[in-house]
Protein backbone atom coordinates (compact mmCIF):
# COMPACT_ATOMS: atom_id res chain seq x y z
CA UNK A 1 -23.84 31.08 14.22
CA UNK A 2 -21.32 29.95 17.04
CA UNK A 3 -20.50 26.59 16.18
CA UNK A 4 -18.30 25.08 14.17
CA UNK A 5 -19.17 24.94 10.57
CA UNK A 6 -23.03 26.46 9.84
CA UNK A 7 -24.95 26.96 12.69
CA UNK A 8 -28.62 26.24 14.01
CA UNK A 9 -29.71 27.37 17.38
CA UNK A 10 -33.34 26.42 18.09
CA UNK A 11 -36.07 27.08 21.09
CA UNK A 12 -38.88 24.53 21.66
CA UNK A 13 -40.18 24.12 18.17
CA UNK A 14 -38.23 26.89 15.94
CA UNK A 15 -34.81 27.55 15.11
CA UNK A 16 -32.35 30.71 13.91
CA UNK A 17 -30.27 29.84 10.88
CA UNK A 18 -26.06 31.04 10.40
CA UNK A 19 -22.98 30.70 8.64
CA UNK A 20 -19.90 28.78 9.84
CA UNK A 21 -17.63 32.32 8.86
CA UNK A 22 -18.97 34.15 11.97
CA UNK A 23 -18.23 31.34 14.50
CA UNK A 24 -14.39 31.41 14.05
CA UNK A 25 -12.76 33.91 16.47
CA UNK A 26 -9.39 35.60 16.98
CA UNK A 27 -6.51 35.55 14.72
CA UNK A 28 -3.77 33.70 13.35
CA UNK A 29 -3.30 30.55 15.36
CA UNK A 30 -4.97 31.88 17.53
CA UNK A 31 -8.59 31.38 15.77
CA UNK A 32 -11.44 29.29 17.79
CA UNK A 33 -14.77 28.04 17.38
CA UNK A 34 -17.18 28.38 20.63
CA UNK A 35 -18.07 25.24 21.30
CA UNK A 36 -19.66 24.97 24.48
CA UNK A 37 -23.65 24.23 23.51
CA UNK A 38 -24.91 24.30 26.81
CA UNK A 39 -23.86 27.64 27.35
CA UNK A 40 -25.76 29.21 24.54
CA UNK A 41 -28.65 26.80 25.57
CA UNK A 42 -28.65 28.49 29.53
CA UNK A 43 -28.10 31.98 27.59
CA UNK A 44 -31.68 31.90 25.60
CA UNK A 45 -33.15 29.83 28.02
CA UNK A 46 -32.68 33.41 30.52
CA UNK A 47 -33.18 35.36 28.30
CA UNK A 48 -36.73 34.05 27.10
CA UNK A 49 -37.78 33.58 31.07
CA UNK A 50 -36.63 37.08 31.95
CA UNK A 51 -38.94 38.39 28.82
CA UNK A 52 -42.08 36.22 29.89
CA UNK A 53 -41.86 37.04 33.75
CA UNK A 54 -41.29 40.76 32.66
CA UNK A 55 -44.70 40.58 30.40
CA UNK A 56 -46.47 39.12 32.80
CA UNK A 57 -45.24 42.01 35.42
CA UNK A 58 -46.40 44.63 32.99
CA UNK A 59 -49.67 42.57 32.11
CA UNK A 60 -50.03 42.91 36.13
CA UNK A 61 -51.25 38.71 35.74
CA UNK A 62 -49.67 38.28 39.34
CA UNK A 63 -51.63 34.84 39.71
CA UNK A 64 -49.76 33.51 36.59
CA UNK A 65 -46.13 33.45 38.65
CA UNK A 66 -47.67 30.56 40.22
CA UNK A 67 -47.81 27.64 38.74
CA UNK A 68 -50.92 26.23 37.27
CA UNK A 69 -49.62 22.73 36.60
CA UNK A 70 -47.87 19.96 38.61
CA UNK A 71 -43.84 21.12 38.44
CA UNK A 72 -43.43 17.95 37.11
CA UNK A 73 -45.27 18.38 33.80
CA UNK A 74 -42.95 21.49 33.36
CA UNK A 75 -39.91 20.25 34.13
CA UNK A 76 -40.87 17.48 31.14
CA UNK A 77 -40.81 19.84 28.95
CA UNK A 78 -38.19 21.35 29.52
CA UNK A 79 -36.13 18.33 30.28
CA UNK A 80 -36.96 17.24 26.40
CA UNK A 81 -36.89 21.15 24.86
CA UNK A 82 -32.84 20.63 26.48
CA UNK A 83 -32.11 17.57 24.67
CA UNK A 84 -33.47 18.25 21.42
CA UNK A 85 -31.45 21.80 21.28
CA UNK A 86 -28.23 19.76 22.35
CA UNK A 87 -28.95 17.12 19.87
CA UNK A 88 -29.23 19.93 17.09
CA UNK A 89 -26.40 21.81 18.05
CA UNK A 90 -24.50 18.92 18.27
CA UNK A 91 -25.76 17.45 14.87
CA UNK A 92 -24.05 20.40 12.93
CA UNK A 93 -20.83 19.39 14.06
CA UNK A 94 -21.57 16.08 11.48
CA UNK A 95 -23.81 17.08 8.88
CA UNK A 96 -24.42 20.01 6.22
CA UNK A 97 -27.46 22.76 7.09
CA UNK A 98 -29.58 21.62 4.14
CA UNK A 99 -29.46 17.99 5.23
CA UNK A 100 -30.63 18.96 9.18
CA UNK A 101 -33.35 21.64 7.70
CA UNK A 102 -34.93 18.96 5.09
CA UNK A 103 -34.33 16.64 8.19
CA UNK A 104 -36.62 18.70 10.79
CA UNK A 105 -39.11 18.28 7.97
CA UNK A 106 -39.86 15.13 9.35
CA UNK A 107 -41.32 16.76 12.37
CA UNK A 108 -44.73 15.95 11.61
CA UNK A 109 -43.98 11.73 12.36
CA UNK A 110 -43.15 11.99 15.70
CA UNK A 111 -45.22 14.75 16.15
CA UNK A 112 -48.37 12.88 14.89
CA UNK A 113 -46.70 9.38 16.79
CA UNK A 114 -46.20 11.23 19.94
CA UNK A 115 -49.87 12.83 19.44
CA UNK A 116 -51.58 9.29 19.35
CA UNK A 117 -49.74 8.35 22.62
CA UNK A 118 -50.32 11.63 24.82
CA UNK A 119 -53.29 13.02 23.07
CA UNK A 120 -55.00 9.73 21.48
CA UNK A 121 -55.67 11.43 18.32
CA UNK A 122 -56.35 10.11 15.48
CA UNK A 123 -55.18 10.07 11.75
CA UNK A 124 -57.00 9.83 8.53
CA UNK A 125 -54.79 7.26 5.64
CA UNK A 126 -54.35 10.47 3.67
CA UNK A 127 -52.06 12.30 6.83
CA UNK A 128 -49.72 8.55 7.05
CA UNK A 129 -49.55 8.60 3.31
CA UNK A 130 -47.84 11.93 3.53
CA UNK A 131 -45.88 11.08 6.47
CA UNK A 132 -44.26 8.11 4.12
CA UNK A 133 -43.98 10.32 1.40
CA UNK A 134 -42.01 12.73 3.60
CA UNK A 135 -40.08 10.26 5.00
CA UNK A 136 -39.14 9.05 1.24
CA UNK A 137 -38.07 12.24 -0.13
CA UNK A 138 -35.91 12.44 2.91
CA UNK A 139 -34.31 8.83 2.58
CA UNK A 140 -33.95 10.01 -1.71
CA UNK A 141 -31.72 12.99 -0.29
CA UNK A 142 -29.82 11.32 2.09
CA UNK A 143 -28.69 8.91 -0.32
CA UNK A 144 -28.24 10.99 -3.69
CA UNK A 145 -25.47 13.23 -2.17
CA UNK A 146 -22.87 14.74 0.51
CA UNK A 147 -24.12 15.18 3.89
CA UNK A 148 -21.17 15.58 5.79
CA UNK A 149 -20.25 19.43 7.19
CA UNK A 150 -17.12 21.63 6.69
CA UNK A 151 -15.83 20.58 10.20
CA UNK A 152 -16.98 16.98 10.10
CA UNK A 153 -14.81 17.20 6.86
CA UNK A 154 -11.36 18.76 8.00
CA UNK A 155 -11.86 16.09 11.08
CA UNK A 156 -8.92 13.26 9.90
CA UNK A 157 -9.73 11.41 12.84
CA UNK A 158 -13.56 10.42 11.70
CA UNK A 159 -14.57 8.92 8.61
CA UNK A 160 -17.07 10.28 6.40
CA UNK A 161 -19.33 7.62 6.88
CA UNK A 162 -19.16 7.73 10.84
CA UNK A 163 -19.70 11.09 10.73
CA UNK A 164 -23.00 11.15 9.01
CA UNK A 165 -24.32 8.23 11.24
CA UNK A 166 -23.49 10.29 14.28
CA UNK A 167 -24.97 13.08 12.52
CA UNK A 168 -28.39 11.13 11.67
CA UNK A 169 -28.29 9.65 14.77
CA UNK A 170 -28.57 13.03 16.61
CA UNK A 171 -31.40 14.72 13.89
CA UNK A 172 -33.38 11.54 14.98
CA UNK A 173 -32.62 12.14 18.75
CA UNK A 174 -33.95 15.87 18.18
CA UNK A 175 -37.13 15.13 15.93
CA UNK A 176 -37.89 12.52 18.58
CA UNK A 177 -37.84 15.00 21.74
CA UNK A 178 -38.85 17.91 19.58
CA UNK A 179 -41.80 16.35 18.53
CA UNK A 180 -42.85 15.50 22.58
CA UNK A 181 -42.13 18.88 23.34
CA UNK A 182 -44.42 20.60 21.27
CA UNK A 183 -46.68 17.60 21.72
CA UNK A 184 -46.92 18.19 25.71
CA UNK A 185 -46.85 22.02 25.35
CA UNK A 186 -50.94 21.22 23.32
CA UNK A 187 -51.56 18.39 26.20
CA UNK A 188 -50.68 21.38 29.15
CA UNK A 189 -52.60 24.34 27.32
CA UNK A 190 -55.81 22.17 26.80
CA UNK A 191 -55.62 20.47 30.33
CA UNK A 192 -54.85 23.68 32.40
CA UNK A 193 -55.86 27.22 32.46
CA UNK A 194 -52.27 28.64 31.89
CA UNK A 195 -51.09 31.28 29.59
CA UNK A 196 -48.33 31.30 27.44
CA UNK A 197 -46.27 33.29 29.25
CA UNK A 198 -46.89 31.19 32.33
CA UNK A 199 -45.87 28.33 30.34
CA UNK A 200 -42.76 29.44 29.12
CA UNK A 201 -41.84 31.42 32.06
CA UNK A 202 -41.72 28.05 34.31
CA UNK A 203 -40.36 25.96 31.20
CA UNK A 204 -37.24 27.81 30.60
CA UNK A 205 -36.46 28.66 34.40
CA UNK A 206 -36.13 24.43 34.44
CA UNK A 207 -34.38 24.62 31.60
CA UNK A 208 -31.99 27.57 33.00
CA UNK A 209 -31.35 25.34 35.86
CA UNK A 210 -30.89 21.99 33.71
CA UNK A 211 -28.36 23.63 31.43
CA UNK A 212 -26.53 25.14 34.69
CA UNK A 213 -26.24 21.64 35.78
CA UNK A 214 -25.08 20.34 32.70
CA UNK A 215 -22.22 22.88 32.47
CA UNK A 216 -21.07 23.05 36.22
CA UNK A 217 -21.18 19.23 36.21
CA UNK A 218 -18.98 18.64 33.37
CA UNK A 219 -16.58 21.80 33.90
CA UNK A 220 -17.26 23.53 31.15
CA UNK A 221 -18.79 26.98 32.34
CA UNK A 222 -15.96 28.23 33.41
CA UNK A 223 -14.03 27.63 30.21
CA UNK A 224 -17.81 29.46 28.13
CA UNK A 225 -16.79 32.05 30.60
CA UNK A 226 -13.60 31.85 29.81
CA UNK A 227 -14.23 32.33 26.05
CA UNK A 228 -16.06 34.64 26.25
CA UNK A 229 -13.86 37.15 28.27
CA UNK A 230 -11.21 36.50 25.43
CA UNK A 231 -13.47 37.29 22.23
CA UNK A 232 -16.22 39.85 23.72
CA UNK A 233 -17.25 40.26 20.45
CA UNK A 234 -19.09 36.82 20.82
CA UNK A 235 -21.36 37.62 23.62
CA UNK A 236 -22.63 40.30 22.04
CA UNK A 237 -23.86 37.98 18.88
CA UNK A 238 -25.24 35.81 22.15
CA UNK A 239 -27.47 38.03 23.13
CA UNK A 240 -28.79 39.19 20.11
CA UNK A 241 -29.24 35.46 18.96
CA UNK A 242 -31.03 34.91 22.33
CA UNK A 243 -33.21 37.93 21.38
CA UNK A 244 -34.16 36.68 18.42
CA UNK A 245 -35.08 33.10 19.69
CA UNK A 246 -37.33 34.71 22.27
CA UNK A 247 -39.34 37.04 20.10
CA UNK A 248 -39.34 33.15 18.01
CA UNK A 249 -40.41 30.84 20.86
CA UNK A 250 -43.98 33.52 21.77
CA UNK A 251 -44.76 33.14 18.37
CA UNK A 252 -44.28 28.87 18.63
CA UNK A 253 -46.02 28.78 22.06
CA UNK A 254 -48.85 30.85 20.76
CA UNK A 255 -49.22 28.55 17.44
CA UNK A 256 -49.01 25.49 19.63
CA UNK A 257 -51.80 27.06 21.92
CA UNK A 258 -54.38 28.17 19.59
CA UNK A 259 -53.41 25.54 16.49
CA UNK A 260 -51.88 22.66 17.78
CA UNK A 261 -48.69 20.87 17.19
CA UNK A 262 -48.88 19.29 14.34
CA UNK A 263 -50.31 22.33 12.36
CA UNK A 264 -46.90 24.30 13.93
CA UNK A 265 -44.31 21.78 12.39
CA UNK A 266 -46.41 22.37 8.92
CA UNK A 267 -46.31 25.96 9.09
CA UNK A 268 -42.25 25.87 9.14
CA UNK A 269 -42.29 24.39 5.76
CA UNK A 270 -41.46 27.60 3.97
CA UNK A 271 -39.04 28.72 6.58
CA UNK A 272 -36.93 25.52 5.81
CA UNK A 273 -37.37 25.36 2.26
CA UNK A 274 -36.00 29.48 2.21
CA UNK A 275 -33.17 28.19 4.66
CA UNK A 276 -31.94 25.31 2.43
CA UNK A 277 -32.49 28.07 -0.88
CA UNK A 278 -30.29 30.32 0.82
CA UNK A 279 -28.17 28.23 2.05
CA UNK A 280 -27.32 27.08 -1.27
CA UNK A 281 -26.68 29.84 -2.77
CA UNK A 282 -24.72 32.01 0.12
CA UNK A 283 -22.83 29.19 1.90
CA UNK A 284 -21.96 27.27 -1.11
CA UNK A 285 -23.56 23.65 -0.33
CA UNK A 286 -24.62 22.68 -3.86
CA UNK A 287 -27.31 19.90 -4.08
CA UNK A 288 -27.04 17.00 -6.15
CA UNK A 289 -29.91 16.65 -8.74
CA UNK A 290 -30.95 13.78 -6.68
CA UNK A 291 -31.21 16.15 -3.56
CA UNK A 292 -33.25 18.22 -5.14
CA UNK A 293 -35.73 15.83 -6.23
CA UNK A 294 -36.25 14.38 -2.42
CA UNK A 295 -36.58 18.17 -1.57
CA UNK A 296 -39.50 18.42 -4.02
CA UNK A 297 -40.61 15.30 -2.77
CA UNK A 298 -41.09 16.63 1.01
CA UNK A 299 -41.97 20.53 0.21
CA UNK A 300 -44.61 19.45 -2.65
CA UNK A 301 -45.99 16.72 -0.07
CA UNK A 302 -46.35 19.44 2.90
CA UNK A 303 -48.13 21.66 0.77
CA UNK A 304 -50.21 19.53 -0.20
CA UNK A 305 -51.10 18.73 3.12
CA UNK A 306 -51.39 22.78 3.34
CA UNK A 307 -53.90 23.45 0.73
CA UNK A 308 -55.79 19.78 1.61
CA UNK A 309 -56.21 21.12 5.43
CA UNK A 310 -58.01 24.20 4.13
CA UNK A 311 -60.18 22.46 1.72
CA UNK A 312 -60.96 19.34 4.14
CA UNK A 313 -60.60 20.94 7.36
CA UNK A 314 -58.26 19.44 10.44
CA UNK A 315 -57.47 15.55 10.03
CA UNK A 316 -56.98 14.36 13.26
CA UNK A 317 -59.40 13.82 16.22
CA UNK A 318 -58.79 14.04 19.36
CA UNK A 319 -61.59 11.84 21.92
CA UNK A 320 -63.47 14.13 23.62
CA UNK A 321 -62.61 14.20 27.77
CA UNK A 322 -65.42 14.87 29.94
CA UNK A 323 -65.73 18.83 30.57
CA UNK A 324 -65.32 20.57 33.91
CA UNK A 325 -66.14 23.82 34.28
CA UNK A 326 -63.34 26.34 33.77
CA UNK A 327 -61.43 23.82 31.44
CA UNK A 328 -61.06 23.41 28.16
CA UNK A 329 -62.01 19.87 26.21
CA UNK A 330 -61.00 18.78 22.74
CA UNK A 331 -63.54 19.10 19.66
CA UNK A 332 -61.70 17.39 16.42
CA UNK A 333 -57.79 18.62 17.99
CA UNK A 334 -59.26 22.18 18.93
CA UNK A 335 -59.23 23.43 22.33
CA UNK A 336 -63.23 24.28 23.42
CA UNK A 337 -63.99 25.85 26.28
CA UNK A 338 -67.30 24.14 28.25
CA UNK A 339 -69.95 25.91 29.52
CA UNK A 340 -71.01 25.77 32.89
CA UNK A 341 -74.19 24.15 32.63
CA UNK A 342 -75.43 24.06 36.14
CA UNK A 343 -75.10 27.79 36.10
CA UNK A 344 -78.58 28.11 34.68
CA UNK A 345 -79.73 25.52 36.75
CA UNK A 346 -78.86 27.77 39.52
CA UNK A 347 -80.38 30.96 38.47
């Protein structure tokens, strides 16, 4: 919404979709873009930690401001939930919105690479078929038409061709920390007794600080600052964007918690195949025929994977940890809670 060209501002797993027209401000000669990504990074990274600490005040779950899992394991979240927004941001500077939506399709191969190294699950033939087959349609898009965005265009000083490898290479940078995020997020809920406000609370306080850092360190929050004091207008579309994102990461954190990871980056499928559809038509980024058959490709392959799950239940299995009491194992990639068996015993 605030970057050059069409924008896409994400929060751990999900992201808010916008037109290029409404990030242009002033008049004349005078017309800018806001392009200081850190900024609206640290501005829905507050926002979202201000909303969890405030739910958690009203929910009176005092014990909850502490935390329930080594500040480390946090701040790795965070620390990758950072990168993979910049990355995306970023990536919309090189490449169209249809090409980075069909692109985030690919969520579910790092999600289910990273989920064999933290969470040693395993998958059936059927789920890496699919993964290829996503992974083809996306290669048949890339290579049957334009990827390159409005300002990556009107940019004489890059090729085309540059500017879609930096573009790609940034989409992979964000699937590839995206997909750890959301992947650690399942590892902390099923290793620790910690709500989802808790979680994001802590997660986007690092991230606050992180993004702070970033800003301060390479000069550019006073110029954000700076902007916004000259187009007011903007902050305003800020905070409502930051709004949005918040009410959109509770709704991530809570499908990560109870679902898992990899059934989260399914879910989005109709989200991004709407985005691309209406990006289309109301931002004017016409797909070659080509395009739309590696779109058909990837959708018809997720939903398949969709209707499959329901018919043949969950895929992947996670090995089973040794219970303790008060903490939650893993039963086929659900999160079971243990009884206390000594408790019997006792009586």
């Amino acid at each position: 919404m605030l970057l050059p060209g069409e924008g896409t501002v994400p929060c751990g797993g999900q992201e808010l979709s916008g037109s290029g027209r409404a990030g242009r401000y002033g008049e004349g000669t005078d017309r800018e873009f806001f392009k200081f990504t850190l900024f609206l990074v640290l501005m829905n990274r507050i926002v979202t930690c201000s909303v969890a600490a405030g739910t958690l005040a009203a929910q009176r779950q005092w014990d909850q401001f502490r935390p329930v899992a080594p500040l480390w394991a946090y701040a790795a979240v965070s620390i990758s939930n950072v990168v993979a927004t910049t990355c995306q941001y970023e990536a919309l500077k090189y490449v169209s919105f249809p090409v980075q939506t069909l692109g985030k399709c690919s969520k579910m191969v790092p999600v289910m690479i990273w989920g064999i190294l933290i969470l040693r699950k395993k998958y059936t033939w059927r789920d890496y078929g699919m993964a290829v087959a996503v992974a083809a349609g996306c290669t048949i898009f890339l290579l049957t038409g334009d990827l390159s965005s409005k300002p990556a265009k009107q940019n004489a000083a890059m090729s085309a061709s540059l500017s879609n490898l930096v573009g790609m290479l940034l989409m992979a940078a964000y699937l590839g920390f995206d997909g750890f995020t959301s992947t650690f997020q399942e590892k902390l809920f099923k290793g620790h007794q910690m709500s989802m406000q808790n979680q994001i609370m802590f997660v986007t306080a690092f991230s606050a600080l992180f993004s702070t850092f970033g800003l301060v360190s390479s000069g550019q929050l006073f110029q954000a600052l700076s902007f916004v004091s000259r187009h007011p207008s903007g902050l305003g579309g800020m905070v409502a964007l930051s709004l949005s994102t918040t009410v959109g990461q509770f709704f991530i954190s809570y499908t990560i918690k109870n679902f898992g990871a990899l059934v989260f980056a399914t879910i989005m499928t109709t989200r991004q195949f709407l985005s691309i559809l209406l990006s289309t038509i109301l931002f004017l980024h016409p797909l070659s025929l080509g395009q739309w058959a590696g779109t058909g490709i990837v959708f018809g392959t997720l939903y398949y994977k969709v209707f499959a799950g329901k018919k043949g239940g969950t895929s992947a299995t996670t090995p089973a940890s040794p219970g303790k009491e008060g903490l939650p194992v893993s039963v086929r990639g659900r999160s079971v809670q243990m009884p206390d068996l000594g408790a019997e015993s006792k009586g």
